[in-house]
Protein backbone atom coordinates (compact mmCIF):
# COMPACT_ATOMS: atom_id res chain seq x y z
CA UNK A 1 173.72 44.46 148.17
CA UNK A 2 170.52 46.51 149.65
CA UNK A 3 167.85 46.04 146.53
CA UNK A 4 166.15 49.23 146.32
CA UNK A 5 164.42 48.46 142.80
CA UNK A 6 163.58 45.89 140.32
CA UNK A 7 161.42 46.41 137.24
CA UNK A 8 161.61 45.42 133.80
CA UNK A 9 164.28 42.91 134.39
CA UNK A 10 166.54 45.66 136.03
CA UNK A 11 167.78 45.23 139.17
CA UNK A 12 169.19 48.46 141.46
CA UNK A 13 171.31 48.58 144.61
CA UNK A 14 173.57 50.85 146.62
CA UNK A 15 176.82 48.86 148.61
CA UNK A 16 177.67 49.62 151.94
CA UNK A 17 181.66 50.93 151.97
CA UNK A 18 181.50 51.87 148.19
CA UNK A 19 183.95 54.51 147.04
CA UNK A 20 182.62 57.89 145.49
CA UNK A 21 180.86 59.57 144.12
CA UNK A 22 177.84 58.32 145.65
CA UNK A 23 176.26 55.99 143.16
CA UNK A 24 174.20 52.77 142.36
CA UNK A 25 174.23 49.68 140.44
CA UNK A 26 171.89 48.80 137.71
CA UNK A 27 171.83 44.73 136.86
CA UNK A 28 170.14 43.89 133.48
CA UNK A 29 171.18 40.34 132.89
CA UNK A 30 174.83 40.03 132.19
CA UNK A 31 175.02 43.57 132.02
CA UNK A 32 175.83 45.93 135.06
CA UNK A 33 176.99 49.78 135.37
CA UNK A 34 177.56 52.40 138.04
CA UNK A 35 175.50 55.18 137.92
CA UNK A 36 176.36 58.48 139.81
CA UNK A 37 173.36 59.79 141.54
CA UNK A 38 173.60 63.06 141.01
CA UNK A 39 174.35 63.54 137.32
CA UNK A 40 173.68 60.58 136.02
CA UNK A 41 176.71 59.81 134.68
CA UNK A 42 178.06 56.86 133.95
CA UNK A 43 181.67 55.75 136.02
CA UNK A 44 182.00 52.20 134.87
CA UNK A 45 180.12 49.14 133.36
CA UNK A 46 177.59 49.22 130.24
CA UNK A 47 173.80 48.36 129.59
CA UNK A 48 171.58 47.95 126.76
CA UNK A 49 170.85 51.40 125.52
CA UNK A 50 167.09 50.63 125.99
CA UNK A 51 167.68 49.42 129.53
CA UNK A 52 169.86 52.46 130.73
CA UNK A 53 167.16 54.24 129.38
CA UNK A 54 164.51 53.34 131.81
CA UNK A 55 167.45 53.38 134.70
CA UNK A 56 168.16 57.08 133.79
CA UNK A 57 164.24 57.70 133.79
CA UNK A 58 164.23 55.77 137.35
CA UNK A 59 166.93 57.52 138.86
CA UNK A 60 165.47 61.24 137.58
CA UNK A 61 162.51 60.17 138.78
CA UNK A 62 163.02 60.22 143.01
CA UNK A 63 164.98 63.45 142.64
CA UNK A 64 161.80 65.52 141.32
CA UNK A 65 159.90 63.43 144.36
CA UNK A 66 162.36 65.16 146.66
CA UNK A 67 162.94 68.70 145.08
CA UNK A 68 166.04 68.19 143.84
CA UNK A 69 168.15 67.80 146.37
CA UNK A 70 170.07 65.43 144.37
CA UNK A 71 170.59 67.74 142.09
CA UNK A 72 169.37 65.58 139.23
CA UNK A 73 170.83 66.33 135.58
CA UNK A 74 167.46 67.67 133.24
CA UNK A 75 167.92 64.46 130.81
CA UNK A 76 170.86 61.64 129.85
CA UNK A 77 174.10 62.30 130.42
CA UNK A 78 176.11 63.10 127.07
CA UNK A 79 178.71 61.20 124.94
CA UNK A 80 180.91 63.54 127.22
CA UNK A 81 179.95 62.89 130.46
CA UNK A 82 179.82 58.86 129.69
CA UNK A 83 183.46 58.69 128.80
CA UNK A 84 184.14 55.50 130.92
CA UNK A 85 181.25 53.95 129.67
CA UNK A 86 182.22 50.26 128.58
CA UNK A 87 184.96 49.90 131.13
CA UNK A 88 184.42 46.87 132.63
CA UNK A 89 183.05 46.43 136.38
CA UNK A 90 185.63 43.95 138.46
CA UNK A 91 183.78 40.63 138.91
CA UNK A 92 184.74 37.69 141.83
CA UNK A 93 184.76 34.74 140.55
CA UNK A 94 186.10 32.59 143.10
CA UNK A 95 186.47 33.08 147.00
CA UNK A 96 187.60 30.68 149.71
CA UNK A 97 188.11 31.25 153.89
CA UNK A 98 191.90 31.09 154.39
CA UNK A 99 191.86 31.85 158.16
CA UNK A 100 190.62 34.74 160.72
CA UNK A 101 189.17 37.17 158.88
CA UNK A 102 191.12 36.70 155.73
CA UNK A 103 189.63 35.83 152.58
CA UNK A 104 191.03 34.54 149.17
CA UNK A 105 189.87 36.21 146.07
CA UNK A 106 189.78 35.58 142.06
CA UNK A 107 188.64 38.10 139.73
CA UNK A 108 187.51 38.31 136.47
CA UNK A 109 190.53 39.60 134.94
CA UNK A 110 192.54 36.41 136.01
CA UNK A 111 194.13 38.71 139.02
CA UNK A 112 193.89 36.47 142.60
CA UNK A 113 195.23 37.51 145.82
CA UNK A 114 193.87 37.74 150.04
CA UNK A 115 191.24 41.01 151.84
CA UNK A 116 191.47 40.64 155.20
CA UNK A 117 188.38 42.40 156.76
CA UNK A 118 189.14 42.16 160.75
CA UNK A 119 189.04 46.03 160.38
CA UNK A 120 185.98 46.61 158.17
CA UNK A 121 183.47 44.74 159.72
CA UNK A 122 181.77 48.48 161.53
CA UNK A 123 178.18 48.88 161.52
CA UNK A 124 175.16 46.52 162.76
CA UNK A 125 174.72 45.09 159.45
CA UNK A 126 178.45 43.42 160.18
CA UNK A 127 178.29 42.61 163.81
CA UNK A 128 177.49 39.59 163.20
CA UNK A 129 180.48 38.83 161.08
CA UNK A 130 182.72 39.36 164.08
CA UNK A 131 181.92 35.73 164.95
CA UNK A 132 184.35 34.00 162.91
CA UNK A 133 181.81 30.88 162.52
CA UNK A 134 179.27 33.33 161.13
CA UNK A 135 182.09 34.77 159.19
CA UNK A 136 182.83 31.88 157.65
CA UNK A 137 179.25 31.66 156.03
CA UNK A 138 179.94 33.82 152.83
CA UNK A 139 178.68 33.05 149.59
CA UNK A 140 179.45 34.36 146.17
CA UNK A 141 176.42 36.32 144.84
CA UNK A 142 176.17 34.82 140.95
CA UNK A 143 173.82 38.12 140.93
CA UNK A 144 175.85 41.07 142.15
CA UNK A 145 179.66 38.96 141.74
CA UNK A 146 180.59 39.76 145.70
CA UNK A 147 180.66 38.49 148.77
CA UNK A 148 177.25 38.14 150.83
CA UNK A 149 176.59 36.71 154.04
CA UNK A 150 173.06 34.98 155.41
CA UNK A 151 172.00 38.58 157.52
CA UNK A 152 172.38 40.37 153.99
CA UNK A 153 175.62 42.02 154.63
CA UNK A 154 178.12 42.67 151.61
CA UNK A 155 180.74 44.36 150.51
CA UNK A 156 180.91 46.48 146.80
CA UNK A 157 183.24 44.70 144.42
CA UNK A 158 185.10 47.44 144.24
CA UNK A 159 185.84 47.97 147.50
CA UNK A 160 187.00 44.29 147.91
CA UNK A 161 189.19 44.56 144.65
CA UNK A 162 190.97 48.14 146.31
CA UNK A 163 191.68 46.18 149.23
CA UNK A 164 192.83 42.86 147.74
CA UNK A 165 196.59 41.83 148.32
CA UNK A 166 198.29 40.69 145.14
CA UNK A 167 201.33 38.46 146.26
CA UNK A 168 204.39 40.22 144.69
């Protein structure tokens, strides 16, 4: 996951093939939530109301820089708007090379199945990857809870978890 922040023991990134709305993730320990940029809202996870805090103050705080062209909410997001707040992000737990391109998964919710990624790998970041030896050098981030390789390409979780196969 691109880092674009880290303070206060908050970390901040932005996944390459994420779904929308555009959005980032904030990491505060064992904590993690998706953020939409431009409102602020909250589409899945949970922090520490003290640490969502400073991310809303962070994330209002490049869209003055740029005169709004995010089209940044004028303070937190209400009850409202956070409906989803507390659902829970999917987390890999587990992931092992099969063959070509094909990777098992396990997630946090117990659910296990196969991604095969011949036809995502688009993009500098992931030429690389095309080299099956290279693509056979993913780790599991204990930070983020996806796949990363060495050249600092990953994929969001939930992009992986759309795209898993569950065996029927």
């Amino acid at each position: 996951m691109p880092e674009i922040c880290r303070f206060l023991g908050v970390v901040i990134g932005m996944y390459y093939k994420d779904h929308n709305p555009p959005h980032f993730h904030a990491y505060y320990g064992e904590h993690e939530v998706a953020i939409a940029v431009q409102d602020g809202s909250i589409l899945s996870g949970s922090l520490p109301r003290r640490a969502l805090g400073h991310v809303q103050e962070w994330r209002q705080a490049p869209c003055r820089r740029v005169g709004g062209r995010l089209a940044a909410s004028k303070g937190t997001p209400t009850a409202a708007a956070d409906r989803t707040a507390g659902v829970g992000m999917p987390r890999l737990v587990e992931a092992r090379y099969l063959r070509d391109y094909v990777i098992w998964l396990r997630w946090n919710d117990g659910t296990q199945g196969e991604v095969d990624l011949r036809e995502e790998l688009d993009g500098p970041i992931f030429e690389p990857l095309k080299d099956q030896n290279y693509f056979r050098r993913f780790a599991l981030s204990p930070e983020t809870h996806t796949l990363v390789w060495p050249n600092g390409a990953d994929l969001a979780p939930e992009f992986l978890r759309e795209h898993t196969r569950v065996p029927a």
